[in-house]
Protein backbone atom coordinates (compact mmCIF):
# COMPACT_ATOMS: atom_id res chain seq x y z
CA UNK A 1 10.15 84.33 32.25
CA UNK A 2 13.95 85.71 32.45
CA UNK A 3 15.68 84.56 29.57
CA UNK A 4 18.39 85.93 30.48
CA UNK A 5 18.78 83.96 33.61
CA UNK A 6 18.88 80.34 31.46
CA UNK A 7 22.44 78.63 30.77
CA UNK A 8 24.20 80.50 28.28
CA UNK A 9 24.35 77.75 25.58
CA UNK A 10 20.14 77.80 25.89
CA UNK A 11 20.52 82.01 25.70
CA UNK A 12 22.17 81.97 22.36
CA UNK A 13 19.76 79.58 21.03
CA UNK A 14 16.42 81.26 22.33
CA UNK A 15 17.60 85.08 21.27
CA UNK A 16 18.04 83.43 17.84
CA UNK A 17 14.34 82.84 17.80
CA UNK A 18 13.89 86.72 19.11
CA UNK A 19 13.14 84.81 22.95
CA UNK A 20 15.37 87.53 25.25
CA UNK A 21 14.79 89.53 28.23
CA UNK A 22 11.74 89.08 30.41
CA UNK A 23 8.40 88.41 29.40
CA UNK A 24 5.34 87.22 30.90
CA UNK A 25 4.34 83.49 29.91
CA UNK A 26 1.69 81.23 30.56
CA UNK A 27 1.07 77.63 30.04
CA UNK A 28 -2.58 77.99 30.11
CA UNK A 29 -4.89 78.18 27.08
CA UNK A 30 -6.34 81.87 26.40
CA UNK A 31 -3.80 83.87 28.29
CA UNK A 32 -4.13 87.32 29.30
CA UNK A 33 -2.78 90.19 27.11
CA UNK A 34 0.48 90.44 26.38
CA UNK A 35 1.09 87.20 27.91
CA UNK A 36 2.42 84.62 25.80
CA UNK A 37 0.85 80.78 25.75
CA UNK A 38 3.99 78.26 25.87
CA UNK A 39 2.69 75.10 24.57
CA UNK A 40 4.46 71.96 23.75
CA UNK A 41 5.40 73.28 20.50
CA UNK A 42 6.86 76.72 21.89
CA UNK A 43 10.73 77.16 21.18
CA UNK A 44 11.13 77.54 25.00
CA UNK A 45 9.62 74.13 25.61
CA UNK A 46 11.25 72.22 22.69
CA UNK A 47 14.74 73.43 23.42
CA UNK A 48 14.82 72.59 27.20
CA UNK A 49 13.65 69.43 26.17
CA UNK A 50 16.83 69.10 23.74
CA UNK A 51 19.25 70.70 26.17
CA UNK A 52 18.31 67.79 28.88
CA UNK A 53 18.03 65.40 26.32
CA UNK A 54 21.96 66.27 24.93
CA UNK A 55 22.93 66.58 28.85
CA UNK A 56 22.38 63.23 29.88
CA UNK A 57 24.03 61.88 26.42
CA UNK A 58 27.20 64.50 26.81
CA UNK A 59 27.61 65.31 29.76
CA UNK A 60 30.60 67.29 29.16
CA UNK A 61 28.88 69.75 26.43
CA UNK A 62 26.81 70.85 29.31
CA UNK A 63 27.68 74.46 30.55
CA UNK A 64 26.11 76.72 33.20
CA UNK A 65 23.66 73.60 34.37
CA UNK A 66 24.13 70.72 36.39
CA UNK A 67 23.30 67.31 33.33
CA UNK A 68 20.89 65.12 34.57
CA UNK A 69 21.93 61.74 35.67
CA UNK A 70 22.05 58.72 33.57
CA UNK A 71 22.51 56.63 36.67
CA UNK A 72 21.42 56.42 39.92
CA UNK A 73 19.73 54.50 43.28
CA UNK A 74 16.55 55.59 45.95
CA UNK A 75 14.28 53.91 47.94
CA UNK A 76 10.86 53.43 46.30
CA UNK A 77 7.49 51.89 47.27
CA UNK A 78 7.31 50.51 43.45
CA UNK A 79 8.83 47.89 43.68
CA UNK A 80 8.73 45.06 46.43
CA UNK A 81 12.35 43.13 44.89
CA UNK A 82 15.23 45.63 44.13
CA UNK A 83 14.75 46.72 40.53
CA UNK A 84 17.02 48.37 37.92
CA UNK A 85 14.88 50.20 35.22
CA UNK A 86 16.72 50.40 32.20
CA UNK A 87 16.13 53.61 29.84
CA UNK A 88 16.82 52.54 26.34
CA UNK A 89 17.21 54.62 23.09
CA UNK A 90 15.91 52.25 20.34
CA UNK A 91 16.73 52.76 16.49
CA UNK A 92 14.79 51.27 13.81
CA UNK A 93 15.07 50.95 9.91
CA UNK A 94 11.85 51.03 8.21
CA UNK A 95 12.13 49.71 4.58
CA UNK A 96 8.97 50.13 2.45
CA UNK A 97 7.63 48.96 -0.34
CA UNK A 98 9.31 51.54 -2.77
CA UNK A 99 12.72 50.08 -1.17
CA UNK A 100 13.07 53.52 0.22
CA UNK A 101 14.84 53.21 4.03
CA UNK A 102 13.72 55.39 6.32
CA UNK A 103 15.22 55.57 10.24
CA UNK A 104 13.19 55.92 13.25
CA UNK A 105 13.83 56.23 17.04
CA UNK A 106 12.00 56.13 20.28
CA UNK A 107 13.10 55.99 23.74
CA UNK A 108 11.35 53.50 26.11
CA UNK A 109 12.16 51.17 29.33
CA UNK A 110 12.90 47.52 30.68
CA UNK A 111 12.94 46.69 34.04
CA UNK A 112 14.62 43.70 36.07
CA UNK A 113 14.53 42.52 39.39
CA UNK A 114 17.62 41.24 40.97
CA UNK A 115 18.48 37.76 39.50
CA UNK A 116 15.99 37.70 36.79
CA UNK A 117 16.95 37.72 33.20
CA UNK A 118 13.27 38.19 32.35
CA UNK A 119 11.58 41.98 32.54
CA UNK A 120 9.49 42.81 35.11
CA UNK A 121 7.79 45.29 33.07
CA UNK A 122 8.61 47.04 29.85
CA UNK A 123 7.44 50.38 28.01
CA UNK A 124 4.90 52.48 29.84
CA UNK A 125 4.86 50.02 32.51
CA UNK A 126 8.93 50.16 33.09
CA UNK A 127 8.72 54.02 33.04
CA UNK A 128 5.88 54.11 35.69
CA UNK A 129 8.15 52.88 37.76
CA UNK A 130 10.62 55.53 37.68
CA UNK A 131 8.45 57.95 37.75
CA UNK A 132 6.51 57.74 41.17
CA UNK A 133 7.76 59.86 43.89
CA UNK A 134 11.05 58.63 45.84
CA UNK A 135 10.11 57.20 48.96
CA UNK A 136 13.26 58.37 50.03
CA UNK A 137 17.57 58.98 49.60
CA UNK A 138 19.76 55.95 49.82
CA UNK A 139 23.20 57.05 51.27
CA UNK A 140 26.21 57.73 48.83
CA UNK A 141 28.40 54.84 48.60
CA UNK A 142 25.57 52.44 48.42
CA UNK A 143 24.32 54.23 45.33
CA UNK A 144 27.67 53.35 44.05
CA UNK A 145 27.37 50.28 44.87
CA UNK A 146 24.19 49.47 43.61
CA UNK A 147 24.55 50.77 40.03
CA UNK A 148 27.89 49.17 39.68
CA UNK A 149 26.13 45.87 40.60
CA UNK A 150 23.60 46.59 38.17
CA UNK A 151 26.08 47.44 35.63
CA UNK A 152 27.54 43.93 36.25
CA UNK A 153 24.47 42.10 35.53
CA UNK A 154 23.47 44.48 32.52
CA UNK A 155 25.06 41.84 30.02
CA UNK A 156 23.07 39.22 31.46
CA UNK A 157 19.94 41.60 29.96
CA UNK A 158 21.07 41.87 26.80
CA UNK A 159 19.28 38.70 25.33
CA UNK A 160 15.75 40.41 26.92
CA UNK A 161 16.74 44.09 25.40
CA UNK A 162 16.65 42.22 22.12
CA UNK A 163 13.84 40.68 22.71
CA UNK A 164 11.92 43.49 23.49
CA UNK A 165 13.32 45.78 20.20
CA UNK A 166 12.42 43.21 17.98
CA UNK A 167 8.70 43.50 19.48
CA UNK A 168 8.32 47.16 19.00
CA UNK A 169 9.50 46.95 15.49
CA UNK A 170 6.79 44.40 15.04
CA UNK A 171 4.57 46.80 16.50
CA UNK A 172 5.78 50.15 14.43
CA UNK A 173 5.64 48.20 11.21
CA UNK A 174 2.42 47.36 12.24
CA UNK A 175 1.37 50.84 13.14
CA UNK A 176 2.95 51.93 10.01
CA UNK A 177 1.37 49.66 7.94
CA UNK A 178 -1.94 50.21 9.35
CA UNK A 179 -1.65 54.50 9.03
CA UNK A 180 -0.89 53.60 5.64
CA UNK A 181 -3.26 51.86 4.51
CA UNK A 182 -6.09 53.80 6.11
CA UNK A 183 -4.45 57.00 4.09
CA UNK A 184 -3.36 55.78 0.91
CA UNK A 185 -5.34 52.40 0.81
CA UNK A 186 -2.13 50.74 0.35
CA UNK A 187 -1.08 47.03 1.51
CA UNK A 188 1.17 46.46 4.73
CA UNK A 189 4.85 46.36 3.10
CA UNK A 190 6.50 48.16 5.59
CA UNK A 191 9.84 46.18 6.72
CA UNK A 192 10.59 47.19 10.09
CA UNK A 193 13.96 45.88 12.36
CA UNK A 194 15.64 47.02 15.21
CA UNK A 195 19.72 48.45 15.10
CA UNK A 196 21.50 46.31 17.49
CA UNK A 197 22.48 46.59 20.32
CA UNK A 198 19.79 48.96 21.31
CA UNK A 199 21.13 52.18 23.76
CA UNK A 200 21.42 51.81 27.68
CA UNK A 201 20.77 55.48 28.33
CA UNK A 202 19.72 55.37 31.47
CA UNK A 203 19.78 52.60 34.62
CA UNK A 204 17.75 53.33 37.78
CA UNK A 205 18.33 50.95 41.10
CA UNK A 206 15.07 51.10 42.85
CA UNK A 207 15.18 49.79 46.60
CA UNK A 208 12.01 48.15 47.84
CA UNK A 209 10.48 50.02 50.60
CA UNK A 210 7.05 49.06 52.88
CA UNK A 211 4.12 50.93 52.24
């Protein structure tokens, strides 16, 4: 691994964790000696995950690296309707029992077909869809045309978006509740709602292509 080959701003923050020059790494269990095992929890893996994470919210506090994109259109063999796939950043407030609030966050998915007002899929099942191989490139200007359609109808999703936060902080209070109880033998109190509106960090145009 050359450390000192990374984007400056992810330099600075490694070498503060002593991470500089070139070492060997592996991301298999029991590596060899003087190898060093970069898990999920390693500094190298936790900090690329921030740096993308801050480049597709700020753009513009990216330096050295091209930020990923936020927004965007391919041909996919997901889908057999274009789709937009929404990427959402949902906030919660989680008040318990003691009336102490606490704030949680998750990121998750919707996804529409064109015309509907009702998801396609959410969650795991939204995500899925963006994550299967491109079945190939759609040219330029109908990208741009594309997402700025989808943009257009993204207030006609709103109602849905809502819809779907409310539901997973249903769930969390439920999952909250539940961990709780099983630890401390305490009764579900847990009040759980969603910050509105919920975060549109991400919309994906996926055009239907034959198998």
């Amino acid at each position: 691994m050359h450390y000192d080959q990374l984007p400056q701003q992810l330099q600075e923050r490694l070498a503060a964790r002593g991470l500089t020059g070139t070492r060997l790494v592996s991301f298999h269990d029991d590596p060899l000696p003087d190898t060093t095992h970069v898990g999920r929890t390693h500094p190298l893996v936790s900090m690329l995950a921030e740096s993308v994470s801050e480049g597709a919210l700020d753009p513009d506090g990216v330096t050295g690296a091209k930020p990923m994109g936020r927004a965007g259109a391919w041909r996919s063999t997901a889908v057999n309707k274009l789709t937009t796939v929404l990427l959402l950043r949902l906030r919660f407030t989680l008040t318990t029992s003691g009336r102490k609030t606490l704030l949680a966050e998750e990121a998750s998915a919707v996804a529409f077909e064109r015309g509907e007002t009702i998801p396609l899929a959410t969650g795991p099942e939204a995500l899925a869809l963006i994550e299967q191989a491109a079945a190939g490139d759609v040219a330029t200007p109908v990208i741009a045309r594309q997402v700025n359609e989808a943009l257009n109808r993204l207030p006609g999703c709103q109602d849905a978006i809502s819809s779907y936060a409310h539901e997973r902080a249903a769930k969390l209070g439920e999952d909250h509740d539940r961990v709780k109880s099983a630890t401390r033998g305490e009764g579900a109190t847990t009040e759980v709602a969603p910050v509105l509106p919920a975060d549109v960090i991400g919309l994906y145009v996926l055009v239907p292509e034959a198998n």
